[in-house]
Protein backbone atom coordinates (compact mmCIF):
# COMPACT_ATOMS: atom_id res chain seq x y z
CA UNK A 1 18.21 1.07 -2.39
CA UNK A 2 19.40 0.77 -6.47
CA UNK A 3 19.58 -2.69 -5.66
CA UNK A 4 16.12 -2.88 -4.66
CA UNK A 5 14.90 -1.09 -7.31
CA UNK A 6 16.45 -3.02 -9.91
CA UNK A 7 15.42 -6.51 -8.47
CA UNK A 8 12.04 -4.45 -8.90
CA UNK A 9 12.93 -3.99 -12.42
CA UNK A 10 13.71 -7.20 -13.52
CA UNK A 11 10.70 -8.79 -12.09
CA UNK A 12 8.43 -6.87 -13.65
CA UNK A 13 9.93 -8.56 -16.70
CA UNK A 14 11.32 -5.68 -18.49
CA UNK A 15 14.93 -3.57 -18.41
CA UNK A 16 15.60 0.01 -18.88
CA UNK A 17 18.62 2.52 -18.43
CA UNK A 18 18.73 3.31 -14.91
CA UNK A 19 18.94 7.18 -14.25
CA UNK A 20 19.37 7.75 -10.34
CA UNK A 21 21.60 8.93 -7.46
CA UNK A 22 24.52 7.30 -6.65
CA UNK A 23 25.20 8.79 -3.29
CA UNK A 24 21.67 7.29 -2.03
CA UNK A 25 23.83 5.22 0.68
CA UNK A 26 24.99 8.09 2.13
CA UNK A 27 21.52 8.76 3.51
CA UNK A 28 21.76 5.41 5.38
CA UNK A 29 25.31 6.46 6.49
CA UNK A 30 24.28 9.50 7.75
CA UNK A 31 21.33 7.56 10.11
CA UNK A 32 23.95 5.38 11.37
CA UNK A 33 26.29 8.32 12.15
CA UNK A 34 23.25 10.16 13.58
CA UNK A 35 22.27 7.12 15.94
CA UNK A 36 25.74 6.85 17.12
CA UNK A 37 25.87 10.32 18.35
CA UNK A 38 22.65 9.81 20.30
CA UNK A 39 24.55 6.44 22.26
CA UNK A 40 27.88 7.97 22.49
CA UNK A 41 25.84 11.53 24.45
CA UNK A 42 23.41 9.08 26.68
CA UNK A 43 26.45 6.73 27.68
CA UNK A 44 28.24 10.48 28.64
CA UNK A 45 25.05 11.80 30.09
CA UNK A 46 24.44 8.99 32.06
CA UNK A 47 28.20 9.09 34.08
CA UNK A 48 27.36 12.54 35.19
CA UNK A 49 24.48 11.30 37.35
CA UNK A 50 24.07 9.11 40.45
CA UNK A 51 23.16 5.76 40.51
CA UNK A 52 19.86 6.37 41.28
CA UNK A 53 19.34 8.33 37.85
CA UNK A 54 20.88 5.63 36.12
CA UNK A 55 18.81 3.13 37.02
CA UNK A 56 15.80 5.37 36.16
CA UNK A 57 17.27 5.98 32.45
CA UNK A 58 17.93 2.33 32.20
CA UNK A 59 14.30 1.11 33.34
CA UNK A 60 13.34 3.53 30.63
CA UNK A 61 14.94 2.65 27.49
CA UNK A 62 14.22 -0.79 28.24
CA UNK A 63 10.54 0.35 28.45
CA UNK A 64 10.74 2.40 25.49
CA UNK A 65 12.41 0.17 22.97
CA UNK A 66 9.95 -2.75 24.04
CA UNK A 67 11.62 -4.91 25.76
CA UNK A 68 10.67 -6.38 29.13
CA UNK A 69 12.64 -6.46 31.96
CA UNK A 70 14.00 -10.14 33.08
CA UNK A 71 17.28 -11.29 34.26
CA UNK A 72 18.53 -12.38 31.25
CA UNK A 73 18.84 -8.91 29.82
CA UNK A 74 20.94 -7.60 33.14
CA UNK A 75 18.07 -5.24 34.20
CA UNK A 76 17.41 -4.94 38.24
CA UNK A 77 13.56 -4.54 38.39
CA UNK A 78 11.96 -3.55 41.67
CA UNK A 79 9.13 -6.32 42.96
CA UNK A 80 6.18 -5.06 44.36
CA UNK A 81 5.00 -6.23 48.08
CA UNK A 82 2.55 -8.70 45.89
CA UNK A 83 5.55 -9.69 44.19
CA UNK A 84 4.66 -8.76 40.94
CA UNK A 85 7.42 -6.41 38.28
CA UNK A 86 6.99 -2.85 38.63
CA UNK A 87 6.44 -1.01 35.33
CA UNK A 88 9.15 0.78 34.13
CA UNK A 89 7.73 4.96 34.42
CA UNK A 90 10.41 6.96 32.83
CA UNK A 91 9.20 8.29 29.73
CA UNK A 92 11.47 10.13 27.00
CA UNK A 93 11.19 13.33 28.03
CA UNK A 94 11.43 12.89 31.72
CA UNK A 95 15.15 11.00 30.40
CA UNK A 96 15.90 14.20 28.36
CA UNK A 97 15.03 16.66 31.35
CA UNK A 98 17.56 14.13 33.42
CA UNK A 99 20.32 15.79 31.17
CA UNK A 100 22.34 19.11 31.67
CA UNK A 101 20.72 21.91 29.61
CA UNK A 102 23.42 22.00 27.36
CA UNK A 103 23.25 18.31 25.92
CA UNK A 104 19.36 18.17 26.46
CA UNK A 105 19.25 20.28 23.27
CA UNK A 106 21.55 18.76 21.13
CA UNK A 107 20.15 15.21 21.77
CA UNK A 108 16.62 16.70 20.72
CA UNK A 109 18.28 18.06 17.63
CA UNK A 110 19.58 14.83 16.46
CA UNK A 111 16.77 12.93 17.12
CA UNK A 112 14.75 15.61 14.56
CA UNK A 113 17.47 15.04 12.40
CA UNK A 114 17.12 11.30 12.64
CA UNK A 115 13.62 11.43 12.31
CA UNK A 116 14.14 13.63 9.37
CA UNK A 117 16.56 11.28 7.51
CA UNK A 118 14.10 8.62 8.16
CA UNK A 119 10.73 10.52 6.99
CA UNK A 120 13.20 11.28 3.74
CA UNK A 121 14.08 7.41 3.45
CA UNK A 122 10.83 6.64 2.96
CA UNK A 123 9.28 9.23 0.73
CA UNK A 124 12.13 8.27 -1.67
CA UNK A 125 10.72 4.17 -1.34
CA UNK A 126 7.52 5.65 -1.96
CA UNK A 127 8.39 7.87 -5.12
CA UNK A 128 10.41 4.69 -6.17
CA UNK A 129 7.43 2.42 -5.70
CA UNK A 130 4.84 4.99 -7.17
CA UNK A 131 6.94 5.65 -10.41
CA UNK A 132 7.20 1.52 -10.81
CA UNK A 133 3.70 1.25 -10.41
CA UNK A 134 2.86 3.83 -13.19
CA UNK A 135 5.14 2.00 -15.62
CA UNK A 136 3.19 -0.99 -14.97
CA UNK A 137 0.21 0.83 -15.76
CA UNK A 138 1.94 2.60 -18.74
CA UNK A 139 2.86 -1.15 -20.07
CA UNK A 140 -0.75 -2.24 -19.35
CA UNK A 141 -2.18 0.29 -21.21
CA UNK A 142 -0.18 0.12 -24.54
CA UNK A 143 -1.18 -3.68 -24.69
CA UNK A 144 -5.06 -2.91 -24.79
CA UNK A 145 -4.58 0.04 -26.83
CA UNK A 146 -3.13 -2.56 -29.69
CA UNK A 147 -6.18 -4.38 -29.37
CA UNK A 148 -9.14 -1.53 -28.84
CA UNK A 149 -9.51 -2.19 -25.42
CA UNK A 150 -8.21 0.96 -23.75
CA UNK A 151 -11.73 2.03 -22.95
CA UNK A 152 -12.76 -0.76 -21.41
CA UNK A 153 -10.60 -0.13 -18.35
CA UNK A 154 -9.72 3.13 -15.79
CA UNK A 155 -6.81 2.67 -13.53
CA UNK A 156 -5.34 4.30 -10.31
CA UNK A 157 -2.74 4.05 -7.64
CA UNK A 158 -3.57 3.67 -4.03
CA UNK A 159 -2.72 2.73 -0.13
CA UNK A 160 -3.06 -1.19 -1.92
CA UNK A 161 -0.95 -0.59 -5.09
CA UNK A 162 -1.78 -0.32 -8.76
CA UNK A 163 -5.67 -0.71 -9.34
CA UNK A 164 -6.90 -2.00 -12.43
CA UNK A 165 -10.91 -1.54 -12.74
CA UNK A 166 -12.57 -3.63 -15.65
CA UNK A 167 -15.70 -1.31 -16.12
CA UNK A 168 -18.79 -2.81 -16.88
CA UNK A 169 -20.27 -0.06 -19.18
CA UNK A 170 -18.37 -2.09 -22.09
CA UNK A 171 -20.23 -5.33 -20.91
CA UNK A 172 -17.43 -7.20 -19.02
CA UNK A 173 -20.28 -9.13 -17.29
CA UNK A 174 -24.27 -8.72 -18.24
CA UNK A 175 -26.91 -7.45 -16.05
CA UNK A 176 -27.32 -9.74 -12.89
CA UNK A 177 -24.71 -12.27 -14.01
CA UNK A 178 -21.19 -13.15 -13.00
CA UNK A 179 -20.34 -14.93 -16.83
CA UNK A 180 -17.50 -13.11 -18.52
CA UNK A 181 -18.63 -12.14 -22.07
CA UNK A 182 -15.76 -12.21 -25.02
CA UNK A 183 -15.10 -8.35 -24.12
CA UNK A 184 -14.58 -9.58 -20.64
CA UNK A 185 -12.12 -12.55 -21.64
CA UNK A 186 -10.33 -10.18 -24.16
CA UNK A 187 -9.45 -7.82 -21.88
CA UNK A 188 -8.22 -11.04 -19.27
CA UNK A 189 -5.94 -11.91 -21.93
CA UNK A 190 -4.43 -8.94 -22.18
CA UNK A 191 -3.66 -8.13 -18.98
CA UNK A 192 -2.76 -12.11 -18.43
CA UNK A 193 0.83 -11.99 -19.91
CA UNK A 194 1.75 -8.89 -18.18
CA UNK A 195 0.17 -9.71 -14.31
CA UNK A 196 2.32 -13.33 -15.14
CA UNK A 197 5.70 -11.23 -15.30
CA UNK A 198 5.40 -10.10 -11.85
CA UNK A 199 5.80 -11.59 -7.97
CA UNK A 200 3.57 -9.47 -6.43
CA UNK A 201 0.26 -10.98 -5.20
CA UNK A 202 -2.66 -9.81 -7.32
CA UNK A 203 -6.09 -9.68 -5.74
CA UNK A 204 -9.74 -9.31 -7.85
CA UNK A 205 -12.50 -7.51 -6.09
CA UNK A 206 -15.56 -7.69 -7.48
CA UNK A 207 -18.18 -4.56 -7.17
CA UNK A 208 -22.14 -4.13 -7.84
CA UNK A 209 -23.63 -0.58 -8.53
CA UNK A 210 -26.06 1.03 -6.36
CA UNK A 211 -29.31 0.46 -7.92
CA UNK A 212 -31.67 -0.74 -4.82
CA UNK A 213 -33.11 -4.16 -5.88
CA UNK A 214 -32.14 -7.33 -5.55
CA UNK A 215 -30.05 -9.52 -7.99
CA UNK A 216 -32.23 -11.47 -10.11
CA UNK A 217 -30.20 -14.57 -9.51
CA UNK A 218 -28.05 -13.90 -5.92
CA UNK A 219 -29.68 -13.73 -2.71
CA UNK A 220 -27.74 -10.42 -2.09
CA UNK A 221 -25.23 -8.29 -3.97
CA UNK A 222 -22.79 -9.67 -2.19
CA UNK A 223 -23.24 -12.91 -3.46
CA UNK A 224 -23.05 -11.13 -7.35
CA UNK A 225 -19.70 -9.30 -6.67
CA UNK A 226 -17.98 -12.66 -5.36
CA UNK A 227 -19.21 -14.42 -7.86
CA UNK A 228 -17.56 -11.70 -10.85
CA UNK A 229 -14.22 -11.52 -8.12
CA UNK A 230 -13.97 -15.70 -8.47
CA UNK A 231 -14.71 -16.06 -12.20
CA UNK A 232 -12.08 -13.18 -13.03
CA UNK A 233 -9.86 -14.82 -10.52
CA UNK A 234 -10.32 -18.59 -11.99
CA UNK A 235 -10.15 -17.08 -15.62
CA UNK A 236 -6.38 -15.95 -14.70
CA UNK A 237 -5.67 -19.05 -12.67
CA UNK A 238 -7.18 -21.78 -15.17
CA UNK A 239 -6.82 -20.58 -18.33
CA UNK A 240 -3.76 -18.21 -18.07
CA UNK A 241 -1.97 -20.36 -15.17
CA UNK A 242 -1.25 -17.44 -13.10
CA UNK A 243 -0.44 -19.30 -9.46
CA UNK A 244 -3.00 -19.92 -6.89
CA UNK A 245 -0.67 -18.35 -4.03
CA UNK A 246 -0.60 -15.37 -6.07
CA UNK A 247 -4.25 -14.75 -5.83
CA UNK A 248 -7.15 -13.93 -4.05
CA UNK A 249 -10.69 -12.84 -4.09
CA UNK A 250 -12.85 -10.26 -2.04
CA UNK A 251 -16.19 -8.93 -2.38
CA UNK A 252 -17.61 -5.73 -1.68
CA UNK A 253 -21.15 -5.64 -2.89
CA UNK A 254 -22.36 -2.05 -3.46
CA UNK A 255 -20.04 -0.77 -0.59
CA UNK A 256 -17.15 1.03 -2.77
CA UNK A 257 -17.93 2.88 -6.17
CA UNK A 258 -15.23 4.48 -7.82
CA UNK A 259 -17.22 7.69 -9.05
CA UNK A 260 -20.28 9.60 -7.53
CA UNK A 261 -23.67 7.19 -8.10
CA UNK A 262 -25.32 10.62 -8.43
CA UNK A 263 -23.83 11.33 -11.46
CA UNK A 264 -25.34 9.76 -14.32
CA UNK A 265 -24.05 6.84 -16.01
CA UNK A 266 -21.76 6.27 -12.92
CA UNK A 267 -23.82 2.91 -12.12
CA UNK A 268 -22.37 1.34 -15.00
CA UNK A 269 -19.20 1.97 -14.25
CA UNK A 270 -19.49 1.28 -10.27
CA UNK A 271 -20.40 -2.29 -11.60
CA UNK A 272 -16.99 -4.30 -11.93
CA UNK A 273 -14.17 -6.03 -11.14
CA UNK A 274 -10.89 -4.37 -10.15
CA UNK A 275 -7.56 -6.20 -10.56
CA UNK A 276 -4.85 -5.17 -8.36
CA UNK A 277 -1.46 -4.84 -8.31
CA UNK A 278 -0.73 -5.81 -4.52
CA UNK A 279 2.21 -3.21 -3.41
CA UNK A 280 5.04 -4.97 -1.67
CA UNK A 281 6.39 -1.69 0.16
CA UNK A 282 5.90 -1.80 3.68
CA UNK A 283 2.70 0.03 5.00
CA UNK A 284 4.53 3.56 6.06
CA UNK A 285 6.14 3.65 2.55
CA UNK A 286 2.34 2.88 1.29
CA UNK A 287 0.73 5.34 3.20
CA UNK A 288 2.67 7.99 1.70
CA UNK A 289 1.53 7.50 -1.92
CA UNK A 290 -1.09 10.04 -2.30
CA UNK A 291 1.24 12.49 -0.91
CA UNK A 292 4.11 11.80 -3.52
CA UNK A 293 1.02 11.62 -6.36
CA UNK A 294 -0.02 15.07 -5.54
CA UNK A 295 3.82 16.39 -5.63
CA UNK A 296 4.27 14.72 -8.89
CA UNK A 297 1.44 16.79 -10.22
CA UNK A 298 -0.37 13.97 -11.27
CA UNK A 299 -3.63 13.69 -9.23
CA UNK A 300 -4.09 9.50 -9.86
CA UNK A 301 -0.79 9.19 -11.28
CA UNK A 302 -2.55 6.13 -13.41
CA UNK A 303 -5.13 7.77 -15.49
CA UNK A 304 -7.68 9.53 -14.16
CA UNK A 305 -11.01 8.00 -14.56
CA UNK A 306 -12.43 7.76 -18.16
CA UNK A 307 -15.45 10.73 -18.71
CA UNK A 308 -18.92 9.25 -18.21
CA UNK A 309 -20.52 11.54 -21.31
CA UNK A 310 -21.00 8.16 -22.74
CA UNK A 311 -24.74 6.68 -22.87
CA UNK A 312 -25.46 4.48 -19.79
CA UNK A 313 -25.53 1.06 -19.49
CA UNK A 314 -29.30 -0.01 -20.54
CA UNK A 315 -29.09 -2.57 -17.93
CA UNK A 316 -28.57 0.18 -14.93
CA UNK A 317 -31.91 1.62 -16.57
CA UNK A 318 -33.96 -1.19 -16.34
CA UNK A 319 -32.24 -1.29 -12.41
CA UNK A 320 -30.25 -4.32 -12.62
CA UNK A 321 -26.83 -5.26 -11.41
């Protein structure tokens, strides 16, 4: 696991003291230990029953570890009268209640403990990931304070990975259109140098507001919002060489706004582009984000998002996109 998190590290272009456990591998240890002990009692279990039971137990581990029953793997499966492989029926617990009371127990009991160890495994990936991710951010958001930029942007962490929202109350793009202005390609730069240190894939949504017309110059908002995903996305790829592998573009018209389009001024900010950080963990260490945000005390361990007090956007008044 250190290793992991220091080829995490160095990708991300940057090198600090490490400060973490070195006993982590004992955690894997114990799993192995734990699995063992859960062979070693079903190999006992099953030479205290007849052949019969046996067979039963065998038909269902096969079935439950997904594997299908053929001659090459040893298995005997019975053939129906239509000749056609009977189903294996045994489920777990029917194979626990096959053991004597006294082991039936104690295999439950390490299999909680397994599951345990391995619920525990990946929280830690998660906190890992979640505290690399907020670094990022951290990085990211020292580079546009430099250049006045910090209030152009709002960032969170989510199921996807680190989300970078360029808010269009600062004019990233103007009313209806999908042009970058000089805000816009400022704020591109900045973030340019930083996305190019990394590996993982980055991927530009782009976002209308709410307002209920149609785009002056798209036949939908659909069209709008890919056309702001692409020209962020070509911006990186042309001008800041970023690699085409690396990225990709999805729209979402008016689908997903980040705050409330009750609240007022929220259209402006509901209109943009987000950046993102794609999350290489895999998706049970991802789905446990939120939950490690909340115990870190730091609802959208990011930044929450910037206070609308701020005048709208006079192109939300006059109900464009």
């Amino acid at each position: 696991m250190s290793g992991s998190r220091s080829r995490s590290r160095r990708r991300r272009g940057h090198e600090e003291e490490e400060h973490e456990s070195h006993e982590r591998w004992l955690v894997t240890y114990a799993d192995m230990v734990t699995l063992l002990m859960v062979l070693f009692i079903i190999m006992f279990a099953m030479s205290t029953v007849d052949q019969e039971k046996y067979q039963a137990l065998k038909n269902g581990l096969a079935d439950g570890f997904g594997r299908s029953l053929n001659i090459l793997n040893g298995a005997s499966p019975q053939v129906a009268d239509r000749g056609a492989i009977e189903p294996a029926t045994a489920s777990y617990d029917q194979l626990v209640n096959e053991l004597p009371t006294n082991q039936r127990a104690k295999v439950q009991e390490v299999v909680n403990r397994t599951e345990q160890l391995r619920r525990q495994r990946q929280y830690a990936d998660a906190k890992a990931e979640v505290t690399e991710l907020s670094e990022l951010w951290r990085r990211i958001r020292v580079a546009l304070e430099k250049r006045g930029l910090q209030d152009d942007v709002q960032a969170r962490i989510d199921e996807r990975g680190l989300v970078v929202s360029l808010v269009s109350r600062h004019v990233v793009f103007r009313a209806n259109l999908a042009e970058l202005t000089d805000r816009g390609r400022s704020i591109l730069d900045t973030l340019a140098p930083i996305l190019g240190q990394l590996t993982e894939r980055i991927e530009v949504d782009g976002h209308t507001n709410q307002v209920k017309v149609k785009p002056k110059y798209y036949p939908t908002d659909w069209e709008l919002s890919a056309a702001r995903a692409i020209t962020a996305l070509r911006y990186l790829n042309e001008v800041h060489k970023l690699p085409q592998p690396r990225l990709v573009a999805s729209a979402f018209g008016h689908t997903k706004p980040i705050v409330d389009p009750s609240i007022a001024g929220s259209q402006a900010v509901n209109k943009r582009v987000d950046v993102i950080v794609l999350s290489d963990a895999p998706a049970e260490t991802r789905a446990l984000f939120a939950e490690v945000q909340a115990d870190l005390g730091a609802a959208g361990a990011a930044t929450s998002p910037s206070s609308l007090k701020s005048s709208p956007d006079p192109s939300t008044a006059q109900g464009a996109h």
